[in-house]
C-alpha atoms as a PDB file:
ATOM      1  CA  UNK A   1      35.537  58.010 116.017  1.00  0.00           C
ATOM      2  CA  UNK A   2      37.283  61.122 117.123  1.00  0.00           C
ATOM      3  CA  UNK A   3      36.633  62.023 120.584  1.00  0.00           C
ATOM      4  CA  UNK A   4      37.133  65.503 121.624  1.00  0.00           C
ATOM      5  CA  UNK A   5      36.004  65.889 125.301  1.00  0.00           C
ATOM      6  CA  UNK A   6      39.126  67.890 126.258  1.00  0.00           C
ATOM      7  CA  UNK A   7      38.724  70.698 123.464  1.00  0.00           C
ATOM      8  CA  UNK A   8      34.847  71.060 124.469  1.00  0.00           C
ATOM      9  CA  UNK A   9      35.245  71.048 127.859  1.00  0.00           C
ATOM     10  CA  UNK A  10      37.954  74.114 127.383  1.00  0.00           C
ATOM     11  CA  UNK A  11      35.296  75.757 125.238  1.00  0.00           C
ATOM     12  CA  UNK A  12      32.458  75.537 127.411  1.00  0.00           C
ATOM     13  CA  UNK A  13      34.691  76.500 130.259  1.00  0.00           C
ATOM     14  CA  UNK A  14      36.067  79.668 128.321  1.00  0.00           C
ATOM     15  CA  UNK A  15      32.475  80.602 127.770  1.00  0.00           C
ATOM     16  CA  UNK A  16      31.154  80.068 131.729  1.00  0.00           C
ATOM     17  CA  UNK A  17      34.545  81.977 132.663  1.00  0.00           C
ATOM     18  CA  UNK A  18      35.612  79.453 134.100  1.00  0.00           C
ATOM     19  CA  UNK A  19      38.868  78.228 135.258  1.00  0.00           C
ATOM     20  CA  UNK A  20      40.251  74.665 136.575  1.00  0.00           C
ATOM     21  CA  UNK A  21      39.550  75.187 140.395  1.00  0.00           C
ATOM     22  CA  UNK A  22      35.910  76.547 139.579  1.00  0.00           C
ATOM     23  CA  UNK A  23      34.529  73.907 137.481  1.00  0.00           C
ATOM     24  CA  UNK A  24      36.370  71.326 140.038  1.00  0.00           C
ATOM     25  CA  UNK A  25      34.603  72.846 142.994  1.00  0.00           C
ATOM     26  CA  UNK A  26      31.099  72.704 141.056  1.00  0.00           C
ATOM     27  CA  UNK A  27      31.104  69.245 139.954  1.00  0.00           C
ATOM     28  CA  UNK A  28      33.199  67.729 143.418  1.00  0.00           C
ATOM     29  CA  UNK A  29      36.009  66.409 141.567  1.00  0.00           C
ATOM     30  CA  UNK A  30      40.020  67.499 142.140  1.00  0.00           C
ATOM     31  CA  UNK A  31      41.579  70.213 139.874  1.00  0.00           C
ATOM     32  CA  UNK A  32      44.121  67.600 139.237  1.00  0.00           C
ATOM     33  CA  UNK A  33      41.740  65.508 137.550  1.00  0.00           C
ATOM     34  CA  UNK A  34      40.266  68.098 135.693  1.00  0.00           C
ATOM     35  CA  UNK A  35      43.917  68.770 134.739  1.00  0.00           C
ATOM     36  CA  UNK A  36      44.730  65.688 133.142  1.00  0.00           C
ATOM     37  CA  UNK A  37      41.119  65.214 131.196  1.00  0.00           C
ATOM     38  CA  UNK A  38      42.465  68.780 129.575  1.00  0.00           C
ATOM     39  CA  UNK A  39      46.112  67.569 128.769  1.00  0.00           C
ATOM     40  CA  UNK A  40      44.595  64.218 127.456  1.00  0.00           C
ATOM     41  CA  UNK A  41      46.274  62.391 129.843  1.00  0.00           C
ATOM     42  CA  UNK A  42      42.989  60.672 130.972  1.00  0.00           C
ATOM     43  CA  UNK A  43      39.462  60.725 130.056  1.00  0.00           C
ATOM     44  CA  UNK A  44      36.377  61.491 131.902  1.00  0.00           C
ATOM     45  CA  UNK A  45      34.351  58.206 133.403  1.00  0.00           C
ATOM     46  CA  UNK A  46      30.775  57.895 132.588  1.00  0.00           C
ATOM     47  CA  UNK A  47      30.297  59.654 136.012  1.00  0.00           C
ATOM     48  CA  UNK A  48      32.302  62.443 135.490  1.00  0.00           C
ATOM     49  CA  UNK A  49      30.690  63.099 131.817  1.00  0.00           C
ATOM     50  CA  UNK A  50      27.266  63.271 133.286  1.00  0.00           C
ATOM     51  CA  UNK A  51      28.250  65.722 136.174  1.00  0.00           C
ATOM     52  CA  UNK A  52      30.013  67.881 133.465  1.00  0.00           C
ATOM     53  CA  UNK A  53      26.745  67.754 130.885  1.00  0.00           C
ATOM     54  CA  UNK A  54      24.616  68.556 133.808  1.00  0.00           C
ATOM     55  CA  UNK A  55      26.926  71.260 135.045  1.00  0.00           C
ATOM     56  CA  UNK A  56      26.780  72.727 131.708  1.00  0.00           C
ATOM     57  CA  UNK A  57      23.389  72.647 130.178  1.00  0.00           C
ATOM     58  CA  UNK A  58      25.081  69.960 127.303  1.00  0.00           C
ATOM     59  CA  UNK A  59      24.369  66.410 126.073  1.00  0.00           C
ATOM     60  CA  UNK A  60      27.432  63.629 126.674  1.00  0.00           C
ATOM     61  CA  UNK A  61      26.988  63.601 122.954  1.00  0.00           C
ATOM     62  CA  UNK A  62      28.367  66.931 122.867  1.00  0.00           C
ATOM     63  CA  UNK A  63      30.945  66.734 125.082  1.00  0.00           C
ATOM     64  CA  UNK A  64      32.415  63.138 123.201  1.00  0.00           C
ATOM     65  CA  UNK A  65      31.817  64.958 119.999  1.00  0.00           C
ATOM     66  CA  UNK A  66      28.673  63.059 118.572  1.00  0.00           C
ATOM     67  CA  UNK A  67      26.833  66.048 118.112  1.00  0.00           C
ATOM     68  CA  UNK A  68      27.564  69.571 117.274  1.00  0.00           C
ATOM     69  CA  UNK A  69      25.100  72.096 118.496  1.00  0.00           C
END
């Protein structure tokens, strides 16, 4: 399985207008984190992918690349 949470969460950030320190502030966790989850360094935890899909209106399906919408 080929997950792709970095590309979508650049996506869905490009469409909000969005940029590392904004989405950090609006789901509480550090830039630095969201940083690394972009550079595929790390992965989002469970926690993390269901503050992001409730931040932005999307399934965790989405965001690992389950499901296209």
């Amino acid at each position: 399985m080929n997950i792709i949470v970095a590309e979508r969460i650049k996506e869905l950030m490009q469409e909000q207008g969005l940029n590392q320190t904004k989405l950090s502030q609006n789901i509480g966790v550090k830039q630095n984190t969201i940083s690394a989850w972009l550079l595929k360094r790390k992965e989002p935890s469970i926690k993390s992918l269901w503050l992001l899909a409730d931040f932005f209106g999307v399934e965790i399906d989405y965001l690992v690349g389950r499901k296209d919408y």
